[in-house]
Protein backbone atom coordinates (compact mmCIF):
# COMPACT_ATOMS: atom_id res chain seq x y z
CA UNK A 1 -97.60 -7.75 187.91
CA UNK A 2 -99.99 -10.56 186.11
CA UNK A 3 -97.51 -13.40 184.96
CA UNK A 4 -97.50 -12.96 181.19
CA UNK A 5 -99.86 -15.68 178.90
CA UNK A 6 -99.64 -17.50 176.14
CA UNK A 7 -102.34 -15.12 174.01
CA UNK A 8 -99.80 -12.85 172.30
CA UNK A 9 -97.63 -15.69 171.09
CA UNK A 10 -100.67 -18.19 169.99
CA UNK A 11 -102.30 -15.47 167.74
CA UNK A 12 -98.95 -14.78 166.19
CA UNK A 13 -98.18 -18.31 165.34
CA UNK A 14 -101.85 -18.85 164.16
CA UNK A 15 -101.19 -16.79 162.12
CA UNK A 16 -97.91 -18.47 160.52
CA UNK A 17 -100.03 -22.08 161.01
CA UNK A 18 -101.60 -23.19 158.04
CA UNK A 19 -103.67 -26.74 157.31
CA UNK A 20 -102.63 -28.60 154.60
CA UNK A 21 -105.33 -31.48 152.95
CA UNK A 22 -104.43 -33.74 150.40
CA UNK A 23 -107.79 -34.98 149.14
CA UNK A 24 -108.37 -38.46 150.98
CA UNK A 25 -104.65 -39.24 151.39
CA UNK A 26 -104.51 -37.23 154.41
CA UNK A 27 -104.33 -33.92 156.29
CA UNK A 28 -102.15 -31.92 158.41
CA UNK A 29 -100.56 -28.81 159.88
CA UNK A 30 -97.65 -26.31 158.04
CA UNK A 31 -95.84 -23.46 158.59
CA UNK A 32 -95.17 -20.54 156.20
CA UNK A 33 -91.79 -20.11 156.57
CA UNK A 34 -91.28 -17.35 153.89
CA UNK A 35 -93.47 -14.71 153.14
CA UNK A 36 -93.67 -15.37 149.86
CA UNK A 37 -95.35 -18.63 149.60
CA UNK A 38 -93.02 -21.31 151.14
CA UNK A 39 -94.73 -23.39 153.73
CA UNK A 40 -92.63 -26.65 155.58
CA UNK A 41 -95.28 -29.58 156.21
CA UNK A 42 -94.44 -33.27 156.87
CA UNK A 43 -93.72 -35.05 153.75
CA UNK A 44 -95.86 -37.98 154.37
CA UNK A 45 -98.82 -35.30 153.97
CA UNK A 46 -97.64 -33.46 151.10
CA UNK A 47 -98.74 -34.23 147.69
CA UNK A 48 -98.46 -32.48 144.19
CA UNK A 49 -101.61 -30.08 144.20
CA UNK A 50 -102.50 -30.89 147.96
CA UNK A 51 -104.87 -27.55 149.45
CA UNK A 52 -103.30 -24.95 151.94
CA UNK A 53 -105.73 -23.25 153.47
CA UNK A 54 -104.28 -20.25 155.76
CA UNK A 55 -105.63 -18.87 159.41
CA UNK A 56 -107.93 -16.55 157.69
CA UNK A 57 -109.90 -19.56 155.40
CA UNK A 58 -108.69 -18.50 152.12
CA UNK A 59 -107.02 -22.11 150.06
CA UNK A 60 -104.35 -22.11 147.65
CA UNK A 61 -103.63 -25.18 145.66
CA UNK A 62 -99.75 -25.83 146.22
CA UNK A 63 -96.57 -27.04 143.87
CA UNK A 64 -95.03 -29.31 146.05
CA UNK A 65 -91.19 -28.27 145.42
CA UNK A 66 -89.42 -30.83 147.78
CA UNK A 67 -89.75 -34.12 149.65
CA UNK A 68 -87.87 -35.91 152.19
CA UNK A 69 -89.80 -38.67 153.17
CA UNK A 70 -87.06 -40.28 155.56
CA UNK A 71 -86.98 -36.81 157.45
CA UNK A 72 -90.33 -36.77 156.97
CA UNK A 73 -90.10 -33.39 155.56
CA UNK A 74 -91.44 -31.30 152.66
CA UNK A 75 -91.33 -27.98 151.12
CA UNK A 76 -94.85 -26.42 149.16
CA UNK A 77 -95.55 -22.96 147.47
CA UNK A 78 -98.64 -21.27 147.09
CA UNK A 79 -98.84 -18.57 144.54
CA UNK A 80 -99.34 -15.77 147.59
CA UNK A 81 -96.98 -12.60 148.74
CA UNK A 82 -97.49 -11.05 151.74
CA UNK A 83 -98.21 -13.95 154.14
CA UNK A 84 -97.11 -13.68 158.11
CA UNK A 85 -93.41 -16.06 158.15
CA UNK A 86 -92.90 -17.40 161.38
CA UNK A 87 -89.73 -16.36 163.24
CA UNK A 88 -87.69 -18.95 163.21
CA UNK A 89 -84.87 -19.37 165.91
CA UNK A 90 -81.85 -21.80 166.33
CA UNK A 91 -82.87 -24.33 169.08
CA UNK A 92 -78.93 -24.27 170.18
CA UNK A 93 -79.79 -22.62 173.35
CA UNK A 94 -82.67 -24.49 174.35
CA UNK A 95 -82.40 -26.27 178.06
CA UNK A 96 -84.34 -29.32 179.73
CA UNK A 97 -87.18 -27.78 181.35
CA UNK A 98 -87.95 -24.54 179.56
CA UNK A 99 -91.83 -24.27 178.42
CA UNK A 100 -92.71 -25.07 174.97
CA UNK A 101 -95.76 -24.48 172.61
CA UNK A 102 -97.16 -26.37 169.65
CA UNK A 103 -99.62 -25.24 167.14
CA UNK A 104 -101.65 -27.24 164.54
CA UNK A 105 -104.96 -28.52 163.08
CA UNK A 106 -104.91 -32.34 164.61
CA UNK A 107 -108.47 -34.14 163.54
CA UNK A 108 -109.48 -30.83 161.95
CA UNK A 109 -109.31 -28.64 164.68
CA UNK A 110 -108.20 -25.26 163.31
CA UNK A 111 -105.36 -23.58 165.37
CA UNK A 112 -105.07 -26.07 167.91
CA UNK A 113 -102.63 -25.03 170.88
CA UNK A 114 -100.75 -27.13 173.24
CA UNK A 115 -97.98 -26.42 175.88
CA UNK A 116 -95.00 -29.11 177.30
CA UNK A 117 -91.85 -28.73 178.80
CA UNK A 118 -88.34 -29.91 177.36
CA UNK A 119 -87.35 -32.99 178.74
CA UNK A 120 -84.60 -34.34 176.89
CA UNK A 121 -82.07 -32.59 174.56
CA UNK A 122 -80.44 -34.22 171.42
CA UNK A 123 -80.91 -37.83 170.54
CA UNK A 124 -80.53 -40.91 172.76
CA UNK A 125 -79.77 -44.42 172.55
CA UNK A 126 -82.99 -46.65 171.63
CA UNK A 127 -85.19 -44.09 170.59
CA UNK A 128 -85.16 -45.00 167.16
CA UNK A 129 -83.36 -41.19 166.41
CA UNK A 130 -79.62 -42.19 167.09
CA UNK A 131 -79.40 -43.56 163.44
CA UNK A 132 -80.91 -40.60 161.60
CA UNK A 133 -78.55 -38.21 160.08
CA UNK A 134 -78.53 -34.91 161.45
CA UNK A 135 -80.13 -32.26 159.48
């Protein structure tokens, strides 16, 4: 039996990827979290009205709802229904050394896809990390 590829799982998240451009402030990658709209994005991307355009080229201007810049976090909404919500998982059982993927739209390229293994788990002294509080 053929060991199993990345394919399936790429074209799902893809799917769930979305690039978000905020004029000339910036651009970057999100994820549509709920099906109805709500996308997570880093915060130092997000603006009021920034442009979400999904895996299939159709844009949405966004509200931006919430913003966390020391997380470096943010929450938008695009007036859509129907949109493909990545599965989200708790990362409680993740181990050092189990495969990884990453999906975005770095320097404009749509969809990018990039692999990496776990190498560390939790935060550790010097890493800047071990003063943040947890989420």
């Amino acid at each position: 039996m053929a060991p199993q590829g990345f394919g399936g799982i790429a074209e799902t998240l893809r799917r769930s990827t979305v690039r978000v451009s905020a004029n000339r402030q910036g651009q970057g990658s999100g994820i549509i979290v709920k099906p109805d709209g709500i996308i997570v994005t880093n915060a130092h991307v997000a603006r009021p009205s920034a442009t979400v355009q999904l895996w299939d080229g159709s844009s949405f201007q966004s509200d931006l709802i919430s913003r966390d810049p020391g997380r470096d976090l943010a929450i938008l909404w695009i007036p859509a229904s129907g949109l493909p919500a990545a599965n989200l998982a708790s990362s409680d059982g993740l181990r050092v050394g189990e495969l990884v993927i990453a999906i975005g739209n770095p320097l404009g390229f749509i969809g990018a896809l990039t692999t990496g293994v776990v190498h560390a788990i939790g935060r550790f002294a010097g890493s800047g990390c071990d003063e943040v509080d947890p989420v």
